[in-house]
C-alpha atoms as a PDB file:
ATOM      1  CA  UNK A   1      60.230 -97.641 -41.388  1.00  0.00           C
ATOM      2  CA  UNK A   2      59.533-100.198 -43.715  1.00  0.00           C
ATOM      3  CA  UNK A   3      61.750-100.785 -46.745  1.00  0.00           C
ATOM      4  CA  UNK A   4      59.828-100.208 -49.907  1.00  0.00           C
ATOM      5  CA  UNK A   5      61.374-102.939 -52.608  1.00  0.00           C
ATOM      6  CA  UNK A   6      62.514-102.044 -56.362  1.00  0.00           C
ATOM      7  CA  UNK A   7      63.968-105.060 -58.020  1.00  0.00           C
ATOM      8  CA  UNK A   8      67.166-106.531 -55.082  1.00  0.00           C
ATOM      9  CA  UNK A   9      67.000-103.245 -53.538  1.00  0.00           C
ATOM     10  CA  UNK A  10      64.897-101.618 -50.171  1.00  0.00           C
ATOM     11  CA  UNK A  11      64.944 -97.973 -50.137  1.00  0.00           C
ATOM     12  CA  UNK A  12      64.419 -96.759 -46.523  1.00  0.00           C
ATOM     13  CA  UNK A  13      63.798 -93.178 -45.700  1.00  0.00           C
ATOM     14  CA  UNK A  14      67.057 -92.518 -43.863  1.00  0.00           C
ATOM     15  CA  UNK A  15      70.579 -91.598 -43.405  1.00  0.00           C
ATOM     16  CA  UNK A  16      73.456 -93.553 -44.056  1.00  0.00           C
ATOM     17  CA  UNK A  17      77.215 -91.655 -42.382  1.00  0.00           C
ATOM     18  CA  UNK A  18      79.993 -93.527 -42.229  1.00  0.00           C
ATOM     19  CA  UNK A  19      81.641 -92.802 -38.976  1.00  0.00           C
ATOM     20  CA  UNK A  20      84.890 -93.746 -37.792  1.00  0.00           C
ATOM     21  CA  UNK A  21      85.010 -96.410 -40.449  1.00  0.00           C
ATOM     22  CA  UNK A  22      81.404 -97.832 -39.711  1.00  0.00           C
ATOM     23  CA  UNK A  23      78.436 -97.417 -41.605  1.00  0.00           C
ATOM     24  CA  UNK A  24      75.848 -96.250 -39.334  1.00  0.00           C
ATOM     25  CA  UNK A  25      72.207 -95.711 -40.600  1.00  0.00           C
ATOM     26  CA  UNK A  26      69.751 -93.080 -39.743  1.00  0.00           C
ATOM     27  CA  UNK A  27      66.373 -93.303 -39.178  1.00  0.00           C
ATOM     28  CA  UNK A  28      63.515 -91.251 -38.027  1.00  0.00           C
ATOM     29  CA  UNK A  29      60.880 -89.182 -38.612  1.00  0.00           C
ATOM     30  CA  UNK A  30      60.922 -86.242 -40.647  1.00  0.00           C
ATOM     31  CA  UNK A  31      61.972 -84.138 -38.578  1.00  0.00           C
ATOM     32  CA  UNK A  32      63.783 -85.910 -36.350  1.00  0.00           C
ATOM     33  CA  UNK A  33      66.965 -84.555 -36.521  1.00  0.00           C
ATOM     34  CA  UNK A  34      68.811 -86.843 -39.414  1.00  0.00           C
ATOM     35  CA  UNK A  35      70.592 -84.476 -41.645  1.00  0.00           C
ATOM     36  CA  UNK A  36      71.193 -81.888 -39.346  1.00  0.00           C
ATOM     37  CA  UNK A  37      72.937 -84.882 -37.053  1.00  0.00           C
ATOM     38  CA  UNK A  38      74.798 -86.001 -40.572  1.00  0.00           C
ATOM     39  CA  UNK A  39      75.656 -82.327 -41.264  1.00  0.00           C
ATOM     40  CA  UNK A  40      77.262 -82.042 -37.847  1.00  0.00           C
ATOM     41  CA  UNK A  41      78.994 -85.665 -38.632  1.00  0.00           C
ATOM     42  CA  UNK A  42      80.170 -83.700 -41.655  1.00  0.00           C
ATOM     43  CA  UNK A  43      81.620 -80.847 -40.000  1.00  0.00           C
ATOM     44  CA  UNK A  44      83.927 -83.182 -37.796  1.00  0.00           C
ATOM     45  CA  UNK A  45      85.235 -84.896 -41.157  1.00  0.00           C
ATOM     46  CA  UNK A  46      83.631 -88.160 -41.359  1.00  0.00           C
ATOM     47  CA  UNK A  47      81.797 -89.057 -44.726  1.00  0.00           C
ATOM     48  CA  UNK A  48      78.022 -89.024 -46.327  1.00  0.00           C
ATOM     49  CA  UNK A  49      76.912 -91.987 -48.317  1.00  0.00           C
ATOM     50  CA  UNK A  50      73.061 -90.945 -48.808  1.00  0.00           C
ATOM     51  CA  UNK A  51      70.147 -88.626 -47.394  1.00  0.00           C
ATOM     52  CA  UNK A  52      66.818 -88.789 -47.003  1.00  0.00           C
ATOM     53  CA  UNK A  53      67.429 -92.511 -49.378  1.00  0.00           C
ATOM     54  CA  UNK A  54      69.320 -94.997 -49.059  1.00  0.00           C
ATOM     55  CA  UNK A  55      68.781 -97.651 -51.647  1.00  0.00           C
ATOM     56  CA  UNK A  56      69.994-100.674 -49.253  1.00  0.00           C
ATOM     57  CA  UNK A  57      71.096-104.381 -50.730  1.00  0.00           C
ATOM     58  CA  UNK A  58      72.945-107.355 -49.926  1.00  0.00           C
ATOM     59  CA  UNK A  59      76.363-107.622 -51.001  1.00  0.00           C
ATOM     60  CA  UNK A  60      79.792-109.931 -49.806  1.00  0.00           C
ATOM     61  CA  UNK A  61      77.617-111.180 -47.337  1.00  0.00           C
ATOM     62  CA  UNK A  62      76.359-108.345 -45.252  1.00  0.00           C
ATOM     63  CA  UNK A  63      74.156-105.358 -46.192  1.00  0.00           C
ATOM     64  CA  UNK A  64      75.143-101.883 -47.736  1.00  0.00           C
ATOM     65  CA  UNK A  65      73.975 -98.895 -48.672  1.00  0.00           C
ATOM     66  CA  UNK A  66      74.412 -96.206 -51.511  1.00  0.00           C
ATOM     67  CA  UNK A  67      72.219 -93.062 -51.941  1.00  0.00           C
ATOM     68  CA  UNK A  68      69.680 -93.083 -55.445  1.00  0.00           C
ATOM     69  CA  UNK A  69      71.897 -91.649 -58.543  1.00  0.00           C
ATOM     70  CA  UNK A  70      69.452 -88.419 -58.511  1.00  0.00           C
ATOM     71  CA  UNK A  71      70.499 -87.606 -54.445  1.00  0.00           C
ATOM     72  CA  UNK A  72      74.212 -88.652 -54.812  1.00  0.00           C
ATOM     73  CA  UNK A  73      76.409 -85.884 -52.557  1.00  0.00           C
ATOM     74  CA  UNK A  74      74.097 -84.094 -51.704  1.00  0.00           C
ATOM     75  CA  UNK A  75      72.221 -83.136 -48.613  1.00  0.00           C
ATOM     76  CA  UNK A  76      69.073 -81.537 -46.764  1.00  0.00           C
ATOM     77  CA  UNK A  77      70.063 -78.662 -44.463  1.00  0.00           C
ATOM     78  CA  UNK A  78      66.654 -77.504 -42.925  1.00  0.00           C
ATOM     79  CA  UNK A  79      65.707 -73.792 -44.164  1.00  0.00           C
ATOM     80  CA  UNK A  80      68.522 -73.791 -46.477  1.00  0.00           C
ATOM     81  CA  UNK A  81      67.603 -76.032 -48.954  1.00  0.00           C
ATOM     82  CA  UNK A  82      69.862 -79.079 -50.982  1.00  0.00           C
ATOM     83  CA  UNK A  83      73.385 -78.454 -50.630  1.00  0.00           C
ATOM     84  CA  UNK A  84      76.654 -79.837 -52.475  1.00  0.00           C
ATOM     85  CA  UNK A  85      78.584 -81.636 -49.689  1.00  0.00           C
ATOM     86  CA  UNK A  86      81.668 -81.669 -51.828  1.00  0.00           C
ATOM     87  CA  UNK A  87      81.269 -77.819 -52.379  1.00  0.00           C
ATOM     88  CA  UNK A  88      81.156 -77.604 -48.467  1.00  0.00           C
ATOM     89  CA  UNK A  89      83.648 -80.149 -47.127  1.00  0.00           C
ATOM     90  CA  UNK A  90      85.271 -81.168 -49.973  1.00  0.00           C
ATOM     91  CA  UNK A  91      85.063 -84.498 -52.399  1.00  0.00           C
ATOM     92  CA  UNK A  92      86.680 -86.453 -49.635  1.00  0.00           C
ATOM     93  CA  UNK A  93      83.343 -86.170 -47.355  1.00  0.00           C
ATOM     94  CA  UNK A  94      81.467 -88.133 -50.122  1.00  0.00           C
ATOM     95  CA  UNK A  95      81.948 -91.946 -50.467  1.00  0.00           C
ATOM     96  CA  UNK A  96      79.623 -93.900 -52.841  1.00  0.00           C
ATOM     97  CA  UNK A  97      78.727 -96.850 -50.853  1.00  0.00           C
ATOM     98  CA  UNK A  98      79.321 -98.762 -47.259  1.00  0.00           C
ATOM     99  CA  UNK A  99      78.219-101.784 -45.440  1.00  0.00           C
ATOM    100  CA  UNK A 100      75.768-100.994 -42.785  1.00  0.00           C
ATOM    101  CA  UNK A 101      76.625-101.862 -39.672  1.00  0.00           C
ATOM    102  CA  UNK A 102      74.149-100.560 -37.259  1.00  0.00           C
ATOM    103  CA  UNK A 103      70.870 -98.848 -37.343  1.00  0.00           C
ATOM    104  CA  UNK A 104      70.170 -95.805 -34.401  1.00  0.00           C
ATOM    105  CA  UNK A 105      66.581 -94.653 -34.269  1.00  0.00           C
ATOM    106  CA  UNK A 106      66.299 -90.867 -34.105  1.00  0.00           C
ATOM    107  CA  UNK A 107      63.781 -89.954 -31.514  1.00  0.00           C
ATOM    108  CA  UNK A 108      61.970 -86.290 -32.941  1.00  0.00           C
ATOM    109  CA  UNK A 109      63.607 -83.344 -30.427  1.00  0.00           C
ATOM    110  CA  UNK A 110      60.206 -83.088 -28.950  1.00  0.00           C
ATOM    111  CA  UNK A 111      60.143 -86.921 -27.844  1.00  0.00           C
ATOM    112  CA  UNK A 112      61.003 -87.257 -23.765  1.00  0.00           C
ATOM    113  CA  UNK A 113      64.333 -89.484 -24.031  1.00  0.00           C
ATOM    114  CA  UNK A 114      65.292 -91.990 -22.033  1.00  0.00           C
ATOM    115  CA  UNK A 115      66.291 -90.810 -17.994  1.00  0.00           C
ATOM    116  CA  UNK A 116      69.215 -93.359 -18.420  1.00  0.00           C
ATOM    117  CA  UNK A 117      70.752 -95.994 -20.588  1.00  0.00           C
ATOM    118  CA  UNK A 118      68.045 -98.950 -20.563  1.00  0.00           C
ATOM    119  CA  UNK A 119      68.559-102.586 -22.051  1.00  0.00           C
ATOM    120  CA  UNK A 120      70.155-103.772 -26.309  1.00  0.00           C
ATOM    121  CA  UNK A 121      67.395-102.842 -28.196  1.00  0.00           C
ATOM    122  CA  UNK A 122      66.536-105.636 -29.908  1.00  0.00           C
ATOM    123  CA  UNK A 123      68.380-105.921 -33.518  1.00  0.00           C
ATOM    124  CA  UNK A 124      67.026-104.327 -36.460  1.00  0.00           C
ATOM    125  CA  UNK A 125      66.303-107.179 -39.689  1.00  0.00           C
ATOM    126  CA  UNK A 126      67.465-106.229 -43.305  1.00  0.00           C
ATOM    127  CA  UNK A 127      68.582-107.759 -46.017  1.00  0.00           C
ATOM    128  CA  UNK A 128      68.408-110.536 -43.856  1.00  0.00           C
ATOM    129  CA  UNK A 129      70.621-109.842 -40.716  1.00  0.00           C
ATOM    130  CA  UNK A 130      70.268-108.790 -37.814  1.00  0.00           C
ATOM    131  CA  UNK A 131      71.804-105.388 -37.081  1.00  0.00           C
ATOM    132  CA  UNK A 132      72.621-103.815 -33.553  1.00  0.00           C
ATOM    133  CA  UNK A 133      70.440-101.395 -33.444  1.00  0.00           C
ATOM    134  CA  UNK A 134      70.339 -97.848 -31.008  1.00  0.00           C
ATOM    135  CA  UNK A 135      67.827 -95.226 -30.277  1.00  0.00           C
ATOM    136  CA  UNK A 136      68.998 -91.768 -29.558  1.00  0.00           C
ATOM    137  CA  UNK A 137      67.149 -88.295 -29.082  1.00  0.00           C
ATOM    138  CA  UNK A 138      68.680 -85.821 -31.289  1.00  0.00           C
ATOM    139  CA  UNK A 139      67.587 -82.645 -30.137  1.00  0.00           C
ATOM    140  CA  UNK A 140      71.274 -81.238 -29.141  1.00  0.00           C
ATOM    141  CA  UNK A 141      72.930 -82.652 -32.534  1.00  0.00           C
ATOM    142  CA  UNK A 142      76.308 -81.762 -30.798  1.00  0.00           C
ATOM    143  CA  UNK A 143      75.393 -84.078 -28.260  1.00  0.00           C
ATOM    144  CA  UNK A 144      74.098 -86.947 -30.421  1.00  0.00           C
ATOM    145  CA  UNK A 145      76.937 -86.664 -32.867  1.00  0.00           C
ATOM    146  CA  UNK A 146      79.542 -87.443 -29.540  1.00  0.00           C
ATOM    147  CA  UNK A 147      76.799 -90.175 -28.869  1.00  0.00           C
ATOM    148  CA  UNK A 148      77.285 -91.565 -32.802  1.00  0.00           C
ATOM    149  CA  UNK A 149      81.124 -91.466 -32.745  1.00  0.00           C
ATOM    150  CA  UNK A 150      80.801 -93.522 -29.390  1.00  0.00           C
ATOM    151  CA  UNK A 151      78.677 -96.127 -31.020  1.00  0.00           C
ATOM    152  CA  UNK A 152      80.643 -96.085 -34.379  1.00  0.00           C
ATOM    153  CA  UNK A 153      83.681 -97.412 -31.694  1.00  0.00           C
ATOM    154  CA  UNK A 154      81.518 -99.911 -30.249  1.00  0.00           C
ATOM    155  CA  UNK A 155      80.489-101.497 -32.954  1.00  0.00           C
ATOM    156  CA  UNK A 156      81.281-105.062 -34.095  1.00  0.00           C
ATOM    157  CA  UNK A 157      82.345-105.434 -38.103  1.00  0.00           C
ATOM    158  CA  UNK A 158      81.954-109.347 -37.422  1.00  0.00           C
ATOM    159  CA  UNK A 159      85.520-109.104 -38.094  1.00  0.00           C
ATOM    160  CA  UNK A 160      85.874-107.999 -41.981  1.00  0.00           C
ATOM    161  CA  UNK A 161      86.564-104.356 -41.162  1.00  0.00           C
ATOM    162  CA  UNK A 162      84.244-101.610 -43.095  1.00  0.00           C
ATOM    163  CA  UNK A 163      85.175-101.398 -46.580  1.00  0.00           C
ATOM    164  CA  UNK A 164      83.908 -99.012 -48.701  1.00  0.00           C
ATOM    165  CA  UNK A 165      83.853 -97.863 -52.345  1.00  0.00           C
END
């Protein structure tokens, strides 16, 4: 997933759900299980930034993400179509922007996952840092979503908190 540049910013093809107060972003395949893992995110009241794009930058020192103005609120549901996440969960579920503050890799459903926990993978670069960075299967997007809000707790802020707005 390499970020395609458009004057300061990368777009990635990803995800970005902010999740207990930490931005965690998405990536993986198409396919892979990222807005039906976002939609379940939804369900349980935390908040979309962006789907499918997230235009990332730099900003007070750390890097954040926002979706294009043409995506804004909106999101992918699989055989549905684009859906109005305000209309379903309500303007709160929306925020415009938040720091990033870890990356997990979406392994497709049909990708063998990992028998047990292995060693950090190693830390994902952008906008120059170095983010903590998990991989995850997402077949069972009950089960990854627990998985998310666990690593949404673990997760360092380097001390600044998440701000977002």
């Amino acid at each position: 997933m390499t970020p395609r540049r458009s004057a300061s910013n990368h777009h990635l093809h990803a995800s970005l759900i902010v999740v207990r107060g930490r931005g965690l972003l998405l990536r993986g395949p198409s396919g892979a299980g990222k807005s039906d893992v976002a939609l379940e995110l939804l369900r349980r009241g935390h908040r979309l930034v962006a789907d499918d794009v997230v235009e990332v930058a730099e900003r007070d020192g750390r890097p954040w993400g926002r979706p294009p103005a043409r995506i804004a609120g909106r999101l992918e549901v699989r055989e549905v179509g684009v859906v109005e996440v305000g209309d379903l969960f309500g303007p709160e579920a929306i925020v415009a922007t938040s720091a990033i503050d870890a990356v997990v890799d979406l392994l497709p459903p049909a990708t063998a996952p990992p028998s047990r926990a292995t060693a950090p993978h190693p830390p994902t670069p952008l906008c120059g840092f170095r983010l903590p960075t998990f991989v995850l299967q997402a077949a069972d997007t009950t089960s990854c979503a627990n998985r998310l809000e666990v690593i949404a707790g673990l997760v360092s802020n380097r001390g600044q908190g998440s701000p977002h707005g």
